[in-house]
Structure formats: structure tokens, C-alpha cells
C-alpha atoms as a PDB file:
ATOM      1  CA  UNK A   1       1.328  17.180   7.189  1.00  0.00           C
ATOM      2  CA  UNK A   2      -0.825  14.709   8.841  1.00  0.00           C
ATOM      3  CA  UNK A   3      -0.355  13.838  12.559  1.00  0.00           C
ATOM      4  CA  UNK A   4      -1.404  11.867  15.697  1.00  0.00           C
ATOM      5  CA  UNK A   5      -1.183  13.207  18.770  1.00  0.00           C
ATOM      6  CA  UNK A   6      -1.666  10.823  22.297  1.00  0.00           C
ATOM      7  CA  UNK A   7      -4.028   8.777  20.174  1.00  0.00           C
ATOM      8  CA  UNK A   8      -6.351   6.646  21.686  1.00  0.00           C
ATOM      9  CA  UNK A   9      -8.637   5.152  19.173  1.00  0.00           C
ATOM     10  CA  UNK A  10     -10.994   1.682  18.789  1.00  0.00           C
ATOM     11  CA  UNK A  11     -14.513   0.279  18.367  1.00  0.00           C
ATOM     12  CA  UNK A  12     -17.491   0.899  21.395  1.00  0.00           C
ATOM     13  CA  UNK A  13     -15.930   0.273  24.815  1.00  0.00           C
ATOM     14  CA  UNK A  14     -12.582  -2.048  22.887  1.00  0.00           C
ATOM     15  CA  UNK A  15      -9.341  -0.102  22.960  1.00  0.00           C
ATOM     16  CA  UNK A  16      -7.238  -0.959  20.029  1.00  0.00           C
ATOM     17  CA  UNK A  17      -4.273   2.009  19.766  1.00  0.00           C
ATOM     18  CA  UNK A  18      -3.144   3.687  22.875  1.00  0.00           C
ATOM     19  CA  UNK A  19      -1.350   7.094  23.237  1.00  0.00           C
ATOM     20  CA  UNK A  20       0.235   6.411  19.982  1.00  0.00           C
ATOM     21  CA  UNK A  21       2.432   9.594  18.185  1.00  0.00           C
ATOM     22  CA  UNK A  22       2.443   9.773  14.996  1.00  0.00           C
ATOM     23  CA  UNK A  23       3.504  12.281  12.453  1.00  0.00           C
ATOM     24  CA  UNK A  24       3.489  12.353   8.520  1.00  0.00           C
ATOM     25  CA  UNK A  25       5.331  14.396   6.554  1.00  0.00           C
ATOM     26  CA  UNK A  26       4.782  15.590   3.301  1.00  0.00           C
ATOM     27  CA  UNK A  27       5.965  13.421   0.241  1.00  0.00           C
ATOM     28  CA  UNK A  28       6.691  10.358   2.225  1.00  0.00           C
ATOM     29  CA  UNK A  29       5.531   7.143   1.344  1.00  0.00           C
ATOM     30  CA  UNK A  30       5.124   5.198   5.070  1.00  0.00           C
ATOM     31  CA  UNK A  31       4.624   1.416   5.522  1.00  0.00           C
ATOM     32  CA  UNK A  32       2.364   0.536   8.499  1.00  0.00           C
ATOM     33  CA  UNK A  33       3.089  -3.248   9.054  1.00  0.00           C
ATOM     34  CA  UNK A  34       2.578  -5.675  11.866  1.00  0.00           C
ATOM     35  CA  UNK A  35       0.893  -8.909  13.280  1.00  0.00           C
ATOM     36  CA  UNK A  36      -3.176  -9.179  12.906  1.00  0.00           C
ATOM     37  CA  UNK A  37      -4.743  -7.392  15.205  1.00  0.00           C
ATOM     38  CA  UNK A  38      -2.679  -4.830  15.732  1.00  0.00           C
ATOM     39  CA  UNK A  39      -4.176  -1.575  15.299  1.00  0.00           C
ATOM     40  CA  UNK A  40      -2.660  -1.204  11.746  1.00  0.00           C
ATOM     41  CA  UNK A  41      -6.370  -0.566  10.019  1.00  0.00           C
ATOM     42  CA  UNK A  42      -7.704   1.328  13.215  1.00  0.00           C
ATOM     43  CA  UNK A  43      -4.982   3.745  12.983  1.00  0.00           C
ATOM     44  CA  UNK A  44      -5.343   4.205   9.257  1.00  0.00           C
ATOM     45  CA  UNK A  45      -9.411   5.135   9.815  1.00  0.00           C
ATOM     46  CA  UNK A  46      -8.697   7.334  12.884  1.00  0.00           C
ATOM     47  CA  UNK A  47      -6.251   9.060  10.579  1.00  0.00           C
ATOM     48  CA  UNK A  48      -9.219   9.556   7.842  1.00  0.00           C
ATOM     49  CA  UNK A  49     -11.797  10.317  10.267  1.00  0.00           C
ATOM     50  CA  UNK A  50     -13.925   6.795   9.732  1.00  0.00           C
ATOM     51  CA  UNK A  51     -13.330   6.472  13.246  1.00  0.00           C
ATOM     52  CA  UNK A  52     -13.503   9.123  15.598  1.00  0.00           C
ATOM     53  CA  UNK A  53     -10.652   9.119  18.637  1.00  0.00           C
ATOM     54  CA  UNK A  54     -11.241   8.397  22.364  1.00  0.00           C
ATOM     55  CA  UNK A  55      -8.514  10.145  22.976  1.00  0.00           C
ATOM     56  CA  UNK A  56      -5.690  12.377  21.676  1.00  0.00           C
ATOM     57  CA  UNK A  57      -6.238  14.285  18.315  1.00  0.00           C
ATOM     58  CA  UNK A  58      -5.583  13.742  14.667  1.00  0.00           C
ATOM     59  CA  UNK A  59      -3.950  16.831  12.900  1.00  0.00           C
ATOM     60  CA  UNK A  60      -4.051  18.077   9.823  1.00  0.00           C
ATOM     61  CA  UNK A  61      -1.757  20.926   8.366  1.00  0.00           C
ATOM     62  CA  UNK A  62      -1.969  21.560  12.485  1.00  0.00           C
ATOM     63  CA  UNK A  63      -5.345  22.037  12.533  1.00  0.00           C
ATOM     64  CA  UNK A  64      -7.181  19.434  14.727  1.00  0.00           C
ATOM     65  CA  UNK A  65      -9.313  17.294  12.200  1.00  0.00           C
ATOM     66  CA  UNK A  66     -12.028  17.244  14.559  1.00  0.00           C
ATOM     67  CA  UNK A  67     -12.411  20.791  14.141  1.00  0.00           C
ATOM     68  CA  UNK A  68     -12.620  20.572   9.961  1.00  0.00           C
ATOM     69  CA  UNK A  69     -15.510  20.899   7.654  1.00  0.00           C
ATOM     70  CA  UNK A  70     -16.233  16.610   6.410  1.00  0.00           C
ATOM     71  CA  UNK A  71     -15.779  18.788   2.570  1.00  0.00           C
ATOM     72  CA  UNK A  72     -12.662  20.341   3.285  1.00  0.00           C
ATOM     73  CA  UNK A  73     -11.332  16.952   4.865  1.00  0.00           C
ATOM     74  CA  UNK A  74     -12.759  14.967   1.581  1.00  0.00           C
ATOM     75  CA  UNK A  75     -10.447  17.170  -0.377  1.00  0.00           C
ATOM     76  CA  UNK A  76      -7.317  16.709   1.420  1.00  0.00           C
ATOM     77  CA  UNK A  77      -7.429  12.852   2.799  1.00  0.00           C
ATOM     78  CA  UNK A  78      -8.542   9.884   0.462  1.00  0.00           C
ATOM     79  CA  UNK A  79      -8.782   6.550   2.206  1.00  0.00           C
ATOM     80  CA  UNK A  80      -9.065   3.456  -0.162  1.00  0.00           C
ATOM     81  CA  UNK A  81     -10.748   0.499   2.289  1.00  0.00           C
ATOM     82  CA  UNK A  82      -9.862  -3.346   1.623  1.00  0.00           C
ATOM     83  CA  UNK A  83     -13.299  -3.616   0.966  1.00  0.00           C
ATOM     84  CA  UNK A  84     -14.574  -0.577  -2.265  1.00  0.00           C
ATOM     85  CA  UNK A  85     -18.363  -1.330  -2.758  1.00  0.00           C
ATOM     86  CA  UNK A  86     -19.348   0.412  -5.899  1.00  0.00           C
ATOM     87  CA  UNK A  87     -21.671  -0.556  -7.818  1.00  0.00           C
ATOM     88  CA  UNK A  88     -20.713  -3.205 -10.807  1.00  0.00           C
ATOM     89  CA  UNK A  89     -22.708  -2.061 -13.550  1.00  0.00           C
ATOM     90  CA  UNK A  90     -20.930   1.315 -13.117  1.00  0.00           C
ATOM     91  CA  UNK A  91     -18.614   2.152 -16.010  1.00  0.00           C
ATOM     92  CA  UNK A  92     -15.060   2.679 -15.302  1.00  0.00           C
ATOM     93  CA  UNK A  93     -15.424   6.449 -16.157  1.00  0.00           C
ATOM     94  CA  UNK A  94     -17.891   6.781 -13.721  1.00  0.00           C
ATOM     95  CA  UNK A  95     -16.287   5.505 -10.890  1.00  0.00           C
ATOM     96  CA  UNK A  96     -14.057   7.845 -11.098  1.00  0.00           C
ATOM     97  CA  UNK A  97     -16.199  10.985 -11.982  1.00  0.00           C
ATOM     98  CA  UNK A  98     -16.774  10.286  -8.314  1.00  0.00           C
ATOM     99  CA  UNK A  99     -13.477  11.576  -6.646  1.00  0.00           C
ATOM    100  CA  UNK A 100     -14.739  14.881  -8.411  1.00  0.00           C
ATOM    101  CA  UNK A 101     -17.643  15.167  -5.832  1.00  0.00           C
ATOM    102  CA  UNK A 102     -15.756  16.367  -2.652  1.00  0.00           C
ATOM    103  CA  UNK A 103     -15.051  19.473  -4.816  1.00  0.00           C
ATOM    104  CA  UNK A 104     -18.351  20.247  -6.277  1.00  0.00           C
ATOM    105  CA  UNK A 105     -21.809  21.737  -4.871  1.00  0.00           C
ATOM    106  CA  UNK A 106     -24.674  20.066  -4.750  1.00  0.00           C
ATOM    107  CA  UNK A 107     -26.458  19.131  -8.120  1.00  0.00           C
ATOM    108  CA  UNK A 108     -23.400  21.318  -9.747  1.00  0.00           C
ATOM    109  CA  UNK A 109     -23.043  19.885 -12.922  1.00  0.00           C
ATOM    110  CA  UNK A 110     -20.043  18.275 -14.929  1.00  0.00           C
ATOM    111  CA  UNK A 111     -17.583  20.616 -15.861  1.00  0.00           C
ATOM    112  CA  UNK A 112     -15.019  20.808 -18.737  1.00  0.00           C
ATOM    113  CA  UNK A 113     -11.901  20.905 -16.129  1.00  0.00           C
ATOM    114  CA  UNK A 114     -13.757  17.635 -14.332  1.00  0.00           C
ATOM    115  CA  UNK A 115     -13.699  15.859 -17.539  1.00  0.00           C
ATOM    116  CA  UNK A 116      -9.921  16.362 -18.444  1.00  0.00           C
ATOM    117  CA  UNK A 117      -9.097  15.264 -15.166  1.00  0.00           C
ATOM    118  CA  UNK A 118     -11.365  11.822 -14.900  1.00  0.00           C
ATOM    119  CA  UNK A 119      -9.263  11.575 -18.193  1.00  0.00           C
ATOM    120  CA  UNK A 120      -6.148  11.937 -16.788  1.00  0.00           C
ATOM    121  CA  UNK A 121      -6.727   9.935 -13.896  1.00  0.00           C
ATOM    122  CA  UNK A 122      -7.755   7.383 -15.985  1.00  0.00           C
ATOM    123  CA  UNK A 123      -4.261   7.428 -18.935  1.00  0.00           C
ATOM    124  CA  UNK A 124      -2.257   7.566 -15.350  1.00  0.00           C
ATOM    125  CA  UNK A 125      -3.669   4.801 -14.673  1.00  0.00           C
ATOM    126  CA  UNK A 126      -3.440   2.671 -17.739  1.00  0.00           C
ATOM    127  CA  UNK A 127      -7.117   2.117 -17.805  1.00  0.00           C
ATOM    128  CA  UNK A 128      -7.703   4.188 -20.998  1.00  0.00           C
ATOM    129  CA  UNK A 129      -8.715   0.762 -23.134  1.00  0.00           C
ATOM    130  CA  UNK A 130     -11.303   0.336 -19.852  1.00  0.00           C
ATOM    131  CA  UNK A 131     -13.131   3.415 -19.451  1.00  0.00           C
ATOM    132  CA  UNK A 132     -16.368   1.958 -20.571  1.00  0.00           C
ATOM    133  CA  UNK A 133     -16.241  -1.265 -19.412  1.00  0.00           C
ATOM    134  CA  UNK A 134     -18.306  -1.963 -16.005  1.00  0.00           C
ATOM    135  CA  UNK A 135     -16.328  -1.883 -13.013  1.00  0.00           C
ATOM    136  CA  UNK A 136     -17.827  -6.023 -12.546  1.00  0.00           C
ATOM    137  CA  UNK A 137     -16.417  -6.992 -15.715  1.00  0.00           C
ATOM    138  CA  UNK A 138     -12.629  -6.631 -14.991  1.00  0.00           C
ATOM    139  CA  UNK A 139     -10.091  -8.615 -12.769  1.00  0.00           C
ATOM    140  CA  UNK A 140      -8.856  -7.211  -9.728  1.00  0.00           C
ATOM    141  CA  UNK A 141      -6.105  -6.000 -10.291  1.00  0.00           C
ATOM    142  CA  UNK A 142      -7.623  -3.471 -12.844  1.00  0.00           C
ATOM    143  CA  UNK A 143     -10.432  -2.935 -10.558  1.00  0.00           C
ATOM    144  CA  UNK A 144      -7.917  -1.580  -7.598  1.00  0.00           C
ATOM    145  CA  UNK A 145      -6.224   0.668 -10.119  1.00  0.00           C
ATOM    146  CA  UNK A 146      -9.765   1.896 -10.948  1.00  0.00           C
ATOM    147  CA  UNK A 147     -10.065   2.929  -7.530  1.00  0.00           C
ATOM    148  CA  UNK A 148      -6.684   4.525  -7.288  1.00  0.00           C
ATOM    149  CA  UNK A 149      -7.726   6.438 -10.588  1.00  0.00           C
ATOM    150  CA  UNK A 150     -10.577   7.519  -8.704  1.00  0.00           C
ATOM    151  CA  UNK A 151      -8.443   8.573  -5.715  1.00  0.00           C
ATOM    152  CA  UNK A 152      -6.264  10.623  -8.240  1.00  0.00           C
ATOM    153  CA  UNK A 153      -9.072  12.675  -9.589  1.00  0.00           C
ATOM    154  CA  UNK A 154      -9.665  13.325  -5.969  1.00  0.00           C
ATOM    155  CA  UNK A 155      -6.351  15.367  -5.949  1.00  0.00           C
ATOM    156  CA  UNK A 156      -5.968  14.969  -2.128  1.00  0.00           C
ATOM    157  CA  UNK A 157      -3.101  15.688  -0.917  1.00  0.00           C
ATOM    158  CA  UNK A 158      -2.818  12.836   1.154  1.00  0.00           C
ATOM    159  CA  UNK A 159      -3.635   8.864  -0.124  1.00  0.00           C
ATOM    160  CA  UNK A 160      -4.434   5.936   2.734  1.00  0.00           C
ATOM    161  CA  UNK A 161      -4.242   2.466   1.354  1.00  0.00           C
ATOM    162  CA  UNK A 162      -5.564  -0.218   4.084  1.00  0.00           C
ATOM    163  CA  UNK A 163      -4.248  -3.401   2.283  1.00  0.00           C
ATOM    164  CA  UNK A 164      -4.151  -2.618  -1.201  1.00  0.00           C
ATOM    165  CA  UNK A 165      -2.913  -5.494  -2.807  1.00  0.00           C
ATOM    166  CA  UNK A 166      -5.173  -8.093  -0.944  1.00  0.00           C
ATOM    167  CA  UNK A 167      -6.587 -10.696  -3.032  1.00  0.00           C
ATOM    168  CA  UNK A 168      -4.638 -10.100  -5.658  1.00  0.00           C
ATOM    169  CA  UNK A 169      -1.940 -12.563  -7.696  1.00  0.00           C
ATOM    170  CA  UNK A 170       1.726 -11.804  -7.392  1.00  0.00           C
ATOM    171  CA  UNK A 171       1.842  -9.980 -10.789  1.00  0.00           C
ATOM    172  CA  UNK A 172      -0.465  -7.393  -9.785  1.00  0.00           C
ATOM    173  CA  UNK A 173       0.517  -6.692  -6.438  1.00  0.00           C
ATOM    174  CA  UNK A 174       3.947  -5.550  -7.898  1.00  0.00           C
ATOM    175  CA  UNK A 175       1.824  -3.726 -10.648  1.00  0.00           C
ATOM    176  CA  UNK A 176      -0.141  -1.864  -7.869  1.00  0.00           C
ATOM    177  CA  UNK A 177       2.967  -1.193  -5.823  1.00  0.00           C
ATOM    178  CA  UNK A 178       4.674   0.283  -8.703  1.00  0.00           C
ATOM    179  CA  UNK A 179       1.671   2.416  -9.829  1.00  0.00           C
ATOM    180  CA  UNK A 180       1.742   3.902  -5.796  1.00  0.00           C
ATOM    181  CA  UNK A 181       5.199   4.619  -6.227  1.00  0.00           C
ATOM    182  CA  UNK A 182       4.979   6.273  -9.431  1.00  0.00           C
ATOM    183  CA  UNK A 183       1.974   8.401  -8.285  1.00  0.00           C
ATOM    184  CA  UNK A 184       3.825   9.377  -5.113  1.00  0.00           C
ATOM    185  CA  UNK A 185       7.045  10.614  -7.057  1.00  0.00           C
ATOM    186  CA  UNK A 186       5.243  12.262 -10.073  1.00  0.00           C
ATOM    187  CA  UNK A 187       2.499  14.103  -8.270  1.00  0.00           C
ATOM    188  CA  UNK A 188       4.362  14.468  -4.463  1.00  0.00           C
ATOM    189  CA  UNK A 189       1.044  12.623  -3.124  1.00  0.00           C
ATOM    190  CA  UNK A 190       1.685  11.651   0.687  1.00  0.00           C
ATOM    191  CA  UNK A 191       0.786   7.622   0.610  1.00  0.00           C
ATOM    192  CA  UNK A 192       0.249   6.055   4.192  1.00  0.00           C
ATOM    193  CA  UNK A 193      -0.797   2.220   3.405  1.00  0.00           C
ATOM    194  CA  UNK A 194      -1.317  -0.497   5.510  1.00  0.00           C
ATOM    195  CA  UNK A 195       1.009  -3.600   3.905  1.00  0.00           C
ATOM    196  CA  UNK A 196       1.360  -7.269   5.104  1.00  0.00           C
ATOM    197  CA  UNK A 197       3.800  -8.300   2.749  1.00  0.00           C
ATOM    198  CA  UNK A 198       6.739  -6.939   4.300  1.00  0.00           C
ATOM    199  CA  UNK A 199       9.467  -7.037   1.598  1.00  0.00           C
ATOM    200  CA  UNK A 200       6.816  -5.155  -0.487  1.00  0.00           C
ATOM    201  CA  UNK A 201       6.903  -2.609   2.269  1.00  0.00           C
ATOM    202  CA  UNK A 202      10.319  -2.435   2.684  1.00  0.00           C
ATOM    203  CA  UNK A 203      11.324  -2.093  -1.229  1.00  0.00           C
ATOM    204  CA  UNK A 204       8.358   0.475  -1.691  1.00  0.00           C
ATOM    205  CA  UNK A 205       8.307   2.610   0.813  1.00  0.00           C
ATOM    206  CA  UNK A 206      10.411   5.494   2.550  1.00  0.00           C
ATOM    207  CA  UNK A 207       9.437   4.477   6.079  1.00  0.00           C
ATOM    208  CA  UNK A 208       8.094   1.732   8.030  1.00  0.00           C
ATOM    209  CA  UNK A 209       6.239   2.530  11.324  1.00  0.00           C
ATOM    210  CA  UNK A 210       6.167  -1.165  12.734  1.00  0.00           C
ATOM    211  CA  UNK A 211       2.758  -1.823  15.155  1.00  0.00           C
ATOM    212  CA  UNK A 212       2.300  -4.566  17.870  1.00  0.00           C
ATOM    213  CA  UNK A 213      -0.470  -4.564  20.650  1.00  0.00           C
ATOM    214  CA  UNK A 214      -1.601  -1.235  19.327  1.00  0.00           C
ATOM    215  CA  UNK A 215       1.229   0.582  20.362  1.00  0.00           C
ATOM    216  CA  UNK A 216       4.908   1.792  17.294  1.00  0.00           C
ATOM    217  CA  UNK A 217       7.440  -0.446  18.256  1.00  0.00           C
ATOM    218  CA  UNK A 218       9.685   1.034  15.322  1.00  0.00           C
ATOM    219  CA  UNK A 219       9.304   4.018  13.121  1.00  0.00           C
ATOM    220  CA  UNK A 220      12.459   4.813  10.546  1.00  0.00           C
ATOM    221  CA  UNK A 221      13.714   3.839   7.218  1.00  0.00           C
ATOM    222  CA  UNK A 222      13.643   0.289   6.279  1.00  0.00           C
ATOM    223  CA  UNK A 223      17.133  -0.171   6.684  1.00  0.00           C
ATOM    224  CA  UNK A 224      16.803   1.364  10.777  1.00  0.00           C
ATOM    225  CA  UNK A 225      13.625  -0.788  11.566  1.00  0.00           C
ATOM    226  CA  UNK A 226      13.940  -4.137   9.811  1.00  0.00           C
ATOM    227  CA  UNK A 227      16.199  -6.357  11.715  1.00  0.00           C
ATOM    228  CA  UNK A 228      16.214  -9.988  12.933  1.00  0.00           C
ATOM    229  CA  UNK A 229      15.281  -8.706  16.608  1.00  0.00           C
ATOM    230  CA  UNK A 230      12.899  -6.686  15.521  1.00  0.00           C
ATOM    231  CA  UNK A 231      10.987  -9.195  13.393  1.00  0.00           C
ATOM    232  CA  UNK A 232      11.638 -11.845  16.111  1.00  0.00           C
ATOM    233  CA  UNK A 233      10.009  -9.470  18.350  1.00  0.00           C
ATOM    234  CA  UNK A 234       6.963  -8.634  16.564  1.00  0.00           C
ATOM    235  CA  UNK A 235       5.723 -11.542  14.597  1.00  0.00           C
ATOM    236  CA  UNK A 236       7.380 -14.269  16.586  1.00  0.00           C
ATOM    237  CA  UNK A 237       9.266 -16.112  13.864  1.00  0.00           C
ATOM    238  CA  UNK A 238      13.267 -16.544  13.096  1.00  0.00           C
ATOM    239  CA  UNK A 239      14.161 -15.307   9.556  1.00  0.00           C
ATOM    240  CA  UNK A 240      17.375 -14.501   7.501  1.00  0.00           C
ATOM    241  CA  UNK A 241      17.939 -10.950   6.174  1.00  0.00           C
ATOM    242  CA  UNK A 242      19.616  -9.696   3.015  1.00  0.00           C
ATOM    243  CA  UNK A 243      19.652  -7.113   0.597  1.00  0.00           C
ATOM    244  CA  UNK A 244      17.365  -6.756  -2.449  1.00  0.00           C
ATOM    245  CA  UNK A 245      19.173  -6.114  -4.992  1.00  0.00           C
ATOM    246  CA  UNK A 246      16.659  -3.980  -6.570  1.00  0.00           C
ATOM    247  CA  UNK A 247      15.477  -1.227  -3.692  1.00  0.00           C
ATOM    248  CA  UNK A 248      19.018  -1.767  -1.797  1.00  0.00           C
ATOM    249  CA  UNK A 249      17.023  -1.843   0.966  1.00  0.00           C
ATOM    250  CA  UNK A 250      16.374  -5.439   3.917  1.00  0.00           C
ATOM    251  CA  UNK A 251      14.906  -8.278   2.287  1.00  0.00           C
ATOM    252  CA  UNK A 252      13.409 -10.971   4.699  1.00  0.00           C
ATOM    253  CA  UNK A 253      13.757 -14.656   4.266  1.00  0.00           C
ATOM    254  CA  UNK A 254      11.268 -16.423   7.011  1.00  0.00           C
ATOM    255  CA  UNK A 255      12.874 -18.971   8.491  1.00  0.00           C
ATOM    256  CA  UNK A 256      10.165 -21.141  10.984  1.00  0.00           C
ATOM    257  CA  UNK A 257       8.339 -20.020  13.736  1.00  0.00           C
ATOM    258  CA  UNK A 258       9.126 -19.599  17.314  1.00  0.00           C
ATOM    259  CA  UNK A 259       7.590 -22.156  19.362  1.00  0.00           C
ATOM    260  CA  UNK A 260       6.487 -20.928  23.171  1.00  0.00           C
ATOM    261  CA  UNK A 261       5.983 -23.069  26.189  1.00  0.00           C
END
């Protein structure tokens, strides 16, 4: 579906991944978690095109994305930022109207089959009761699942979230991971999101790739890549492991961190 191949990728002259391999397949929803700083968001950009590689290639279908028309790409690949700037006097409805634009011409007007599907972006989305409001006007957890309506009436085929449920109370992170999940299984959208909170990304998702110094220390279901070794390893702390009784998948329980010399 999507893949990285020897990828070297960063910002000017800094190196941030390094020869990383990476491949997506279709359907999957895949965790990216790991310490700050770890190439997690630089990996998720390279893999949209924000960033372009220093090395290596990005993939597509096995086409080289390099080699892809920016409209084709906008089609297939929808990357939702930390940080969506749109305008706040802009009506939900509008906002989304937007993820029609990869697929229309320049100055081609609003069409019948656009309409029905900013619609249905916006029922799957349980913002029906919002579509008129401005997008300043509501709380943030209704203003990220404006965005992911917006992504939906992109119809790509493949969604990257880079820390979707930052900033946001308890309630609607769980909201937000349950709407990703639902879109993944009901539509068979391929979700790549960058998560910090790591039972979230472990009850949520099919597969965790696990980053540290820019490089996969870990790539597998959660039950293969969440250990105590592992998390030792990577974020330097000591934590008990169960089983959430929900997912059935490794539940972490941080204990204290590790103290070095």
C-alpha cells in the first residue's frame, strides 16, 4: 500500500530518520509511538510528501511518490497535522466541502455527488446538529472530528493522524479513537497515526511500529512489541503490564522512572 524504502528523511542539514523500512498494508490501522524527538512526526510527513526524503524513497501502490502528480497524491494520502489552521468563521459544512478539492478542476463548480458526500461525511461524523456552526465556535473535540469529516470526504485511501487527540480531555480522546476505528472498519481506510498515549495505541490499533533515535526498534502486533524490556528500553521507565480487559490486548501501568548515573 504505502511504503518506505532506506528512508533517510529530516529538516535542512539535521538528520532525524535513517535508512528506516517501512511498509503499510492495506486496511491496517498502525500505531507509531515513541519518546519526543524521535522521528515519529518526520516519518509521518515524509510518508505524505510535506517533507521530501534525503534519502531512500516513499512508495505508493509501488510507484515512487516522488514520481506522482501532487493531485493524484491529494487523492490517495490525507495527512491531518497537530496543528489544522482553517479559518474560524468557516462553517462546519465548509470545512469540509474542502476535502472535495483534490478531485475537482479548477473553478469547477459544486456538484450534486459533492454535496451528498460533505453530507455523509458530516452524519459519519456525528456533526449533523453542527454543520452551520463556525468551526471557532465548537470545543475541540468536535473541531478534530470536523477535520476527520473533512478527511472522509477526501475518500483517500490512506488517513495520517500526527497526534490526534492532543489537547483534548479524556472523554474525547476515547471519542476520537473510537470514531478512527469505526472509520477504518466500515470504509477499509488505511490509518497510520502518530499516538503518545500508549494504551490508546495498543487497544486501537492493529500494529505498533515503536521509534527511538529515528530508527523501528519494534514493528508487530501489540501483543509482540509491548513488553517490559521493550518499554524499559525505549522510554527509560519501569512499568507493570496487564491485559485490558476490553481490546485483550497489553495494558501498561508506569511504574517510576529509571534513574542514570
Amino acid at each position: 500500500m504505502i511504503e518506505a524504502k532506506n528512508l533517510t528523511a529530516g529538516y535542512e542539514d539535521k538528520i532525524i530518520i535513517k535508512d528506516l523500512n517501512l511498509k503499510i498494508e492495506k486496511g491496517q490501522v498502525v500505531s507509531i509511538i515513541g519518546p519526543n524527538g524521535c522521528g515519529k512526526s518526520t516519518l509521518l510527513k515524509t510518508l505524505s510528501r510535506m517533507i521530501k526524503p534525503m534519502g531512500g524513497a516513499v512508495l505508493l501502490e509501488n510507484n515512487e511518490l516522488s514520481k506522482l502528480k501532487n493531485k493524484f497524491i491529494s487523492q490517495k494520502i490525507c495527512l491531518l497535522s497537530q496543528h489544522n489552521l482553517a479559518p474560524t468563521d468557516l462553517t462546519v459544512e465548509q470545512l469540509v466541502y474542502f476535502g472535495r478539492l483534490p478531485h475537482k478542476k479548477w473553478f469547477e463548480c459544486k456538484t450534486t455527488e459533492d454535496q451528498e458526500l460533505v453530507e455523509w461525511a458530516i452524519e459519519q461524523t456525528g456533526l449533523a446538529h453542527y454543520k452551520h456552526k463556525p468551526i471557532g465556535s465548537l470545543s475541540g473535540g468536535e473541531r478534530q472530528r470536523a477535520y476527520i469529516a473533512q478527511a472522509l470526504c477526501q475518500t483517500p485511501d490512506v488517513l495520517l493522524l500526527d497526534e490526534p487527540t492532543t489537547y483534548l480531555d479524556i472523554s474525547h480522546q476515547l471519542e476520537l479513537m473510537e470514531l478512527v476505528r469505526e472509520i477504518n472498519e466500515k470504509f477499509k481506510i488505511t490509518i497510520v497515526m502518530v499516538l503518545h498515549e500508549l494504551n490508546q495505541a495498543s487497544r486501537y490499533s492493529d500494529r505498533l511500529v515503536i521509534m527511538k533515535q529515528g530508527r523501528i526498534v519494534s514493528d508487530g502486533t501489540p501483543v509482540e512489541t509491548i513488553n517490559q524490556e521493550m518499554i524499559k528500553h525505549v522510554y527509560q521507565i519501569e512499568c507493570d503490564i496487564d491485559n485490558d480487559p476490553i481490546s485483550n490486548k497489553p495494558r501498561i501501568h508506569p511504574i517510576q522512572t529509571i534513574k542514570t548515573a
